[in-house]
Protein backbone atom coordinates (compact mmCIF):
# COMPACT_ATOMS: atom_id res chain seq x y z
CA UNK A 1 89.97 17.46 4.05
CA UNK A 2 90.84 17.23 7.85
CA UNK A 3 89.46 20.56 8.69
CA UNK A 4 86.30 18.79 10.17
CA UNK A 5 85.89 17.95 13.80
CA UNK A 6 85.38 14.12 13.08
CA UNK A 7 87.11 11.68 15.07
CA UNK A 8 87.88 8.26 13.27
CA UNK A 9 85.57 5.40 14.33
CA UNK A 10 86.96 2.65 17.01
CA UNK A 11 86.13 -0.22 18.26
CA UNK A 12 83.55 -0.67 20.47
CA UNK A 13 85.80 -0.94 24.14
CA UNK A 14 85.35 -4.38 25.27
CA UNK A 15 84.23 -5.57 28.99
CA UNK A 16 86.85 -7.24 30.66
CA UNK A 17 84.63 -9.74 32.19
CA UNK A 18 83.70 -10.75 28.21
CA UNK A 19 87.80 -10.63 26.66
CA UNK A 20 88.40 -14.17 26.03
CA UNK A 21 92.08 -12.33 25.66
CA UNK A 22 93.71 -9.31 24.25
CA UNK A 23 96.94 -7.10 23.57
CA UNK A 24 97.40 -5.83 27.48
CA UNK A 25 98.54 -9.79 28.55
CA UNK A 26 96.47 -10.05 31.37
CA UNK A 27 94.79 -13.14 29.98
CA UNK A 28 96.80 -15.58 27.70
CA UNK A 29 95.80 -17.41 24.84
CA UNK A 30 93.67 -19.76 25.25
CA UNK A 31 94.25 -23.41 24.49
CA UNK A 32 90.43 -24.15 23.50
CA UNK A 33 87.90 -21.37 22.76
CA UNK A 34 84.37 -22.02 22.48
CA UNK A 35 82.56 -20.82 19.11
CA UNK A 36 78.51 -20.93 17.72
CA UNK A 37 78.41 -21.33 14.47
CA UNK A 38 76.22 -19.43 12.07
CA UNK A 39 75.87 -19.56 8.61
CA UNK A 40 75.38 -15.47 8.04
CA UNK A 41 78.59 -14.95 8.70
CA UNK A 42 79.58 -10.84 10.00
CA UNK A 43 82.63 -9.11 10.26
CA UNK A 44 84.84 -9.34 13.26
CA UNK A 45 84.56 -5.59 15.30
CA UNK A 46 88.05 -6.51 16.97
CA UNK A 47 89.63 -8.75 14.13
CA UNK A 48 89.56 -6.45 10.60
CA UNK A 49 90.86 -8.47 7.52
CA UNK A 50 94.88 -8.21 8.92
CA UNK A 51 93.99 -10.48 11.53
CA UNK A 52 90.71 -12.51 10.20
CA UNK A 53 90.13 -13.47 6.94
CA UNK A 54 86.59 -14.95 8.45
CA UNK A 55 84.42 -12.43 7.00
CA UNK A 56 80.93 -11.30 6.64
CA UNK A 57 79.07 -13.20 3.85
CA UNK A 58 76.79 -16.65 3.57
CA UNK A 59 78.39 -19.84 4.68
CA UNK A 60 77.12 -23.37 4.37
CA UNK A 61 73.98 -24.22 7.10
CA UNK A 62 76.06 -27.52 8.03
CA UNK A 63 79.94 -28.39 7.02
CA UNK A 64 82.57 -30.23 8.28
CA UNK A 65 85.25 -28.06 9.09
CA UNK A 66 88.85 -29.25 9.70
CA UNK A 67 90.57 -27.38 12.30
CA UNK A 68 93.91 -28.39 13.37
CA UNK A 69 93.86 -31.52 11.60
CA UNK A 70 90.51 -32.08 13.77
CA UNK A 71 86.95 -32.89 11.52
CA UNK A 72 84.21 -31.42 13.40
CA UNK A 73 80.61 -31.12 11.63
CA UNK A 74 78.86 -27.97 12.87
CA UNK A 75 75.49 -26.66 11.79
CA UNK A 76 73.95 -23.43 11.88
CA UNK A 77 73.34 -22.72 16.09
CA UNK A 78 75.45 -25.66 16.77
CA UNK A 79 78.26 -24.53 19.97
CA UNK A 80 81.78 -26.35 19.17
CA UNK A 81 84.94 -26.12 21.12
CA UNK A 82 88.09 -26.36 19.18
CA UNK A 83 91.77 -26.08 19.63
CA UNK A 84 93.48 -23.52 18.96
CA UNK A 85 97.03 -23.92 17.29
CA UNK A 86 99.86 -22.76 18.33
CA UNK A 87 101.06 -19.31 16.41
CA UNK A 88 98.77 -16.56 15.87
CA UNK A 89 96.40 -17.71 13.40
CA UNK A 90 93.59 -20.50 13.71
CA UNK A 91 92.84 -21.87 10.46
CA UNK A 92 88.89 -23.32 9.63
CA UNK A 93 89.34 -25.60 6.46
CA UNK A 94 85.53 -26.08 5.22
CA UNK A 95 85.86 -29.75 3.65
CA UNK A 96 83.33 -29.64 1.15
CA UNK A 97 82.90 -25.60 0.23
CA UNK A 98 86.56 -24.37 0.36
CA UNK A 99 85.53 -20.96 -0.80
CA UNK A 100 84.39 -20.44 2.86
CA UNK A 101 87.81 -21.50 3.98
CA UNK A 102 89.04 -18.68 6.65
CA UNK A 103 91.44 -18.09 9.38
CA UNK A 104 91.20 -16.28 12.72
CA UNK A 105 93.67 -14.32 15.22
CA UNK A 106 94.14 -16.32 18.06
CA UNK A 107 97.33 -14.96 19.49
CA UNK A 108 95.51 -12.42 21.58
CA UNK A 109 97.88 -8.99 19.98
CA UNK A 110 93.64 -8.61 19.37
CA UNK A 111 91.16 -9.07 21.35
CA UNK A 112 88.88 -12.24 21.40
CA UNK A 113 85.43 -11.31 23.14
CA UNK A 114 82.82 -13.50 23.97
CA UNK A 115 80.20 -12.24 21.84
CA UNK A 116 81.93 -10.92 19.31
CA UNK A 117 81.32 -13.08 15.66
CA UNK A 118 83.94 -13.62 13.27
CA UNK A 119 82.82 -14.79 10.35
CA UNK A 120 80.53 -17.64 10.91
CA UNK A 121 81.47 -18.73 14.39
CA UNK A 122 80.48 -16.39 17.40
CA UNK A 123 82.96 -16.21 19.97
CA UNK A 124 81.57 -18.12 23.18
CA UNK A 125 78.28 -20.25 23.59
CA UNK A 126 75.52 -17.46 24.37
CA UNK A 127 75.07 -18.67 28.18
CA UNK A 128 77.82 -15.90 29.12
CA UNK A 129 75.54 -12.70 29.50
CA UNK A 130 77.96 -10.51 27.00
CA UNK A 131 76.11 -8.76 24.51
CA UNK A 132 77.44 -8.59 21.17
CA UNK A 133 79.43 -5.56 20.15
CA UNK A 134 77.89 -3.18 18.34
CA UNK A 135 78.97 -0.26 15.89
CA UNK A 136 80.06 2.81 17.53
CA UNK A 137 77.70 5.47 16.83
CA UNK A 138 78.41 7.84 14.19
CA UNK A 139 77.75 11.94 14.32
CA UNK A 140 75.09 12.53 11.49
CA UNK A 141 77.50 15.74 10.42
CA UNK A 142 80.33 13.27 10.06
CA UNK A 143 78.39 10.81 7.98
CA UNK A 144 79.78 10.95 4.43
CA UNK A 145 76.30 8.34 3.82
CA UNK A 146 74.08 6.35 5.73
CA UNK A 147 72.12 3.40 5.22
CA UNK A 148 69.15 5.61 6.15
CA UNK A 149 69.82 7.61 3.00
CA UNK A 150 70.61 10.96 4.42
CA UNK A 151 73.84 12.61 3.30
CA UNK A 152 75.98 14.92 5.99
CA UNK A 153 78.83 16.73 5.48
CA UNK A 154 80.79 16.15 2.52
CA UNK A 155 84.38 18.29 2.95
CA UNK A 156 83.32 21.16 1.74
């Protein structure tokens, strides 16, 4: 109803030392990023579905993936380095599941973060020290539901 005190959640502010790149242009795009694939794929805390369409669910254990007209075979924990393409999106094609087909924002207008996991690949190769982002935390009053089953405030 907007009468409550709750802010809107954000994303988790990222560590310049771990941004890859992002909006304020003081790192460009890069021309190769480096990526861990995993085949529990999450949702992006930087990229929402505008800017990813990687998105949490299962993905294959192995696959060859096309990228830029590039096969690579990856398997779950396997570290790849791909090209990115030029424009804002990076496209995965998954060869022999195309259901798991999926594009990420690789313009930089959002951040990339070492760390950070879009979909099946984690961004960087886990030898960088940047911890994964992690939800914001949430004021109980403000929770509408919770996954530990407690209701808060509901508007009224």
């Amino acid at each position: 109803d907007g009468e409550d005190e709750c802010e809107p959640p954000t994303a988790p502010p990222t560590t310049k030392d771990c941004d890859i790149c992002n909006s304020d242009g003081k790192k460009e795009k890069p021309e190769e990023l480096t990526l861990t694939y995993s085949s529990n794929g999450q949702n992006s805390f930087y990229q929402g579905e505008d800017y990813a369409s990687c998105r949490e669910g299962d993905y294959p254990t192995s696959a060859r993936v096309s990228v830029g007209g590039e096969t690579i075979e990856v398997r779950d924990g396997e570290t790849i380095t791909v090209t990115t393409i030029k424009g804002a999106i990076t496209s995965f094609e998954f060869l022999d599941d195309s259901s798991s087909d999926c594009f990420i924002h690789t313009s930089c207008s959002v951040p990339i973060v070492n760390g950070d996991q879009i979909g099946p690949w984690i961004v960087g190769d886990g030898e960088d020290e940047c911890e994964p982002p992690t939800a914001p935390p949430t004021t109980k009053d403000c929770d509408i539901c919770n996954s530990d089953g407690k209701k808060g405030k509901t508007g009224g």
